[in-house]
C-alpha atoms as a PDB file:
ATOM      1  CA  UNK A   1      43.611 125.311  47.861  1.00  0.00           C
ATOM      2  CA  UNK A   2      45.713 126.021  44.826  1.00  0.00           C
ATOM      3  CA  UNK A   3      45.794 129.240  44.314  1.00  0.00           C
ATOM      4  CA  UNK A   4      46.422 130.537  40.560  1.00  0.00           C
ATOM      5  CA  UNK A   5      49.613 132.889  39.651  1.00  0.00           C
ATOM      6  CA  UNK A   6      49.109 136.602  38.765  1.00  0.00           C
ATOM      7  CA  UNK A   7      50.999 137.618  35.483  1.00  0.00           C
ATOM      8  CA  UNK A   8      50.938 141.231  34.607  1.00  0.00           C
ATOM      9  CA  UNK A   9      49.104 141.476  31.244  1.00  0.00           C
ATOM     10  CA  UNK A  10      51.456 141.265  28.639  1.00  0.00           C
ATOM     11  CA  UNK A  11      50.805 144.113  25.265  1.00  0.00           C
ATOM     12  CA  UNK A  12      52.117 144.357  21.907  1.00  0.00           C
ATOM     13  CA  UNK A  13      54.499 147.210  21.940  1.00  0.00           C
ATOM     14  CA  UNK A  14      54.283 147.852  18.221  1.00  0.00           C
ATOM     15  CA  UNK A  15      50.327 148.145  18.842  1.00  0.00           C
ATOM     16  CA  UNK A  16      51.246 150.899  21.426  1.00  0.00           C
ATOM     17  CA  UNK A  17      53.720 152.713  18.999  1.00  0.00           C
ATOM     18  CA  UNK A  18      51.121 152.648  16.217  1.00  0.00           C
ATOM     19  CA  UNK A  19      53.704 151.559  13.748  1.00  0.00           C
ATOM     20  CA  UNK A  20      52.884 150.882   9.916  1.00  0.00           C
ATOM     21  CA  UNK A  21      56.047 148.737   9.349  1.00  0.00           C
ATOM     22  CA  UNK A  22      58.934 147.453  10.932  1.00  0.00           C
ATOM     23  CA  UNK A  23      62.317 148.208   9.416  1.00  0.00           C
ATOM     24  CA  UNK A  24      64.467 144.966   9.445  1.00  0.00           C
ATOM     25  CA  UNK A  25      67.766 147.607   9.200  1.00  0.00           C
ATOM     26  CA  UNK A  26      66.250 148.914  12.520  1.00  0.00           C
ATOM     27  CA  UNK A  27      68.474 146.577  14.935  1.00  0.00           C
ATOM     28  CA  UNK A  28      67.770 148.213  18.257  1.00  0.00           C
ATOM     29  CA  UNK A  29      63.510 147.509  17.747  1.00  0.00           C
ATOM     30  CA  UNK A  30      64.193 143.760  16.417  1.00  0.00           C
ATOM     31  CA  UNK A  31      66.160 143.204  19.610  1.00  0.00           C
ATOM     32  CA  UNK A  32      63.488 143.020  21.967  1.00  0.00           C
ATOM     33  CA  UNK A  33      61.906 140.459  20.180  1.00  0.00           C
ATOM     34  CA  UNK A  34      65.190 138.019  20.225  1.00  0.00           C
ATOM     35  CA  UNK A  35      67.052 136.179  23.328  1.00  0.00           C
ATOM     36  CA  UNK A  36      70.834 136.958  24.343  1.00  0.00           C
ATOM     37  CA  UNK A  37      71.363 133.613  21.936  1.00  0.00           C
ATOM     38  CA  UNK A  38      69.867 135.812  19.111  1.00  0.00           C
ATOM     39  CA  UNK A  39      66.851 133.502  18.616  1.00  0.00           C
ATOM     40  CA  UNK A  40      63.434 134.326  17.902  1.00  0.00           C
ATOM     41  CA  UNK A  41      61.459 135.054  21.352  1.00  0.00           C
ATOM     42  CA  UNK A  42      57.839 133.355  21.015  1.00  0.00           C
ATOM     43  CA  UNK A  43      54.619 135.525  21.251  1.00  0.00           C
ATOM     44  CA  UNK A  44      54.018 134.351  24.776  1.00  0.00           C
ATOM     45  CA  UNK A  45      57.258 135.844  26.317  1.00  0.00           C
ATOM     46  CA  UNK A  46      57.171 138.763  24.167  1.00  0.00           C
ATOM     47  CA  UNK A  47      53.035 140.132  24.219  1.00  0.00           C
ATOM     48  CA  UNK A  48      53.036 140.460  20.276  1.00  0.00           C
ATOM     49  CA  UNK A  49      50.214 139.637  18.433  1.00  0.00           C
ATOM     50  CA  UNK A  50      50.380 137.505  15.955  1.00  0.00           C
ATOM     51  CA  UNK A  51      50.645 139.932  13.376  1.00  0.00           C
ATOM     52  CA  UNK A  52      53.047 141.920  14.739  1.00  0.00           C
ATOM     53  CA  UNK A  53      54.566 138.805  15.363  1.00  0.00           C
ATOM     54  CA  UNK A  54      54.715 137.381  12.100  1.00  0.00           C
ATOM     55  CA  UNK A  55      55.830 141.021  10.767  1.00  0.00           C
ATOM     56  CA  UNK A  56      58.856 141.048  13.150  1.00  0.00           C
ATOM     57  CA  UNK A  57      59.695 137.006  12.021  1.00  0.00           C
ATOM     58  CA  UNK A  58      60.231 138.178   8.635  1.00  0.00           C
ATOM     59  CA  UNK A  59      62.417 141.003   9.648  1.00  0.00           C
ATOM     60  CA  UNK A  60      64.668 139.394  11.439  1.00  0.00           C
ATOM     61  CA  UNK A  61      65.218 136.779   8.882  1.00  0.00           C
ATOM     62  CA  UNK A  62      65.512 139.781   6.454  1.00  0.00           C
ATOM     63  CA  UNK A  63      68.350 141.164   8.839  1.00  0.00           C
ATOM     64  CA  UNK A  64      69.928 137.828   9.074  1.00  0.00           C
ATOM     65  CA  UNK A  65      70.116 137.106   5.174  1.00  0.00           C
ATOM     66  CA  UNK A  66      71.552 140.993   4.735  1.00  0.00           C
ATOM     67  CA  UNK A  67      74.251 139.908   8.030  1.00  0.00           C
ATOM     68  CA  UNK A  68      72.975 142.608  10.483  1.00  0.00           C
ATOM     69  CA  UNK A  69      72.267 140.158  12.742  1.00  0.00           C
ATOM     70  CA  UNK A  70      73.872 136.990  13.350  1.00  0.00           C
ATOM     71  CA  UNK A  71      72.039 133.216  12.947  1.00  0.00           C
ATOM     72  CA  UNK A  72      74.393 131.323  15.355  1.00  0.00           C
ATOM     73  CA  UNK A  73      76.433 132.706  18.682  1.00  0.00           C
ATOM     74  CA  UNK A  74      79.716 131.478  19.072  1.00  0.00           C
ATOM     75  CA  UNK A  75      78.704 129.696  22.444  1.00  0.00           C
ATOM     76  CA  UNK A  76      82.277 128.696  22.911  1.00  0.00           C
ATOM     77  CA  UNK A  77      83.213 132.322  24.684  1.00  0.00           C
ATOM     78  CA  UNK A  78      80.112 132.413  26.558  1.00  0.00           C
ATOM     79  CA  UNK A  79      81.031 128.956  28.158  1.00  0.00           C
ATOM     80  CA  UNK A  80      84.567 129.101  29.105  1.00  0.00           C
ATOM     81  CA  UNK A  81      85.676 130.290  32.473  1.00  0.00           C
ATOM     82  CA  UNK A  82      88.042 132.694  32.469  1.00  0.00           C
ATOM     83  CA  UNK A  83      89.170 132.423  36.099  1.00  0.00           C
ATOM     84  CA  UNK A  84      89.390 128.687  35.197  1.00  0.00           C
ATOM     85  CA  UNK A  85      93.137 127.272  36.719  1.00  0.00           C
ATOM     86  CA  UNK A  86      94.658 124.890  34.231  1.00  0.00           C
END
């Protein structure tokens, strides 16, 4: 008997704040919708819909072209050890 996983229900949370726009100089909102790496977090993971989700795509490339927020990490730091002997 396979029993099926429980997820609780994702929602949009610009749905919930009733928003007419989203402001790609407002960094703090665009975070939620991007991973530590700074990439774009899919609808699935986030609970957007896809117009919300397609609104907050072009703001965050918006931010990127203006530099607010960055296209690449530098993975190197996040990598290396620093406890690392050697």
């Amino acid at each position: 008997m396979n029993e099926k996983k429980r997820y609780s229900k994702r929602y949009c949370r610009y749905t919930e704040a009733k928003l007419e726009f989203i402001d790609y100089k407002d960094i703090e909102m665009l975070k939620y919708s991007l991973s530590e790496r700074y990439k774009i977090m899919p609808r699935r993971l986030t609970g957007n819909t896809k117009k919300w989700q397609e609104r907050v795509e072009v703001a965050i490339k918006r931010a990127r072209h203006m530099a607010l927020i960055p296209y690449i990490i530098d993975t190197k730091n996040v990598v290396d050890n620093p406890f690392k002997i050697g």
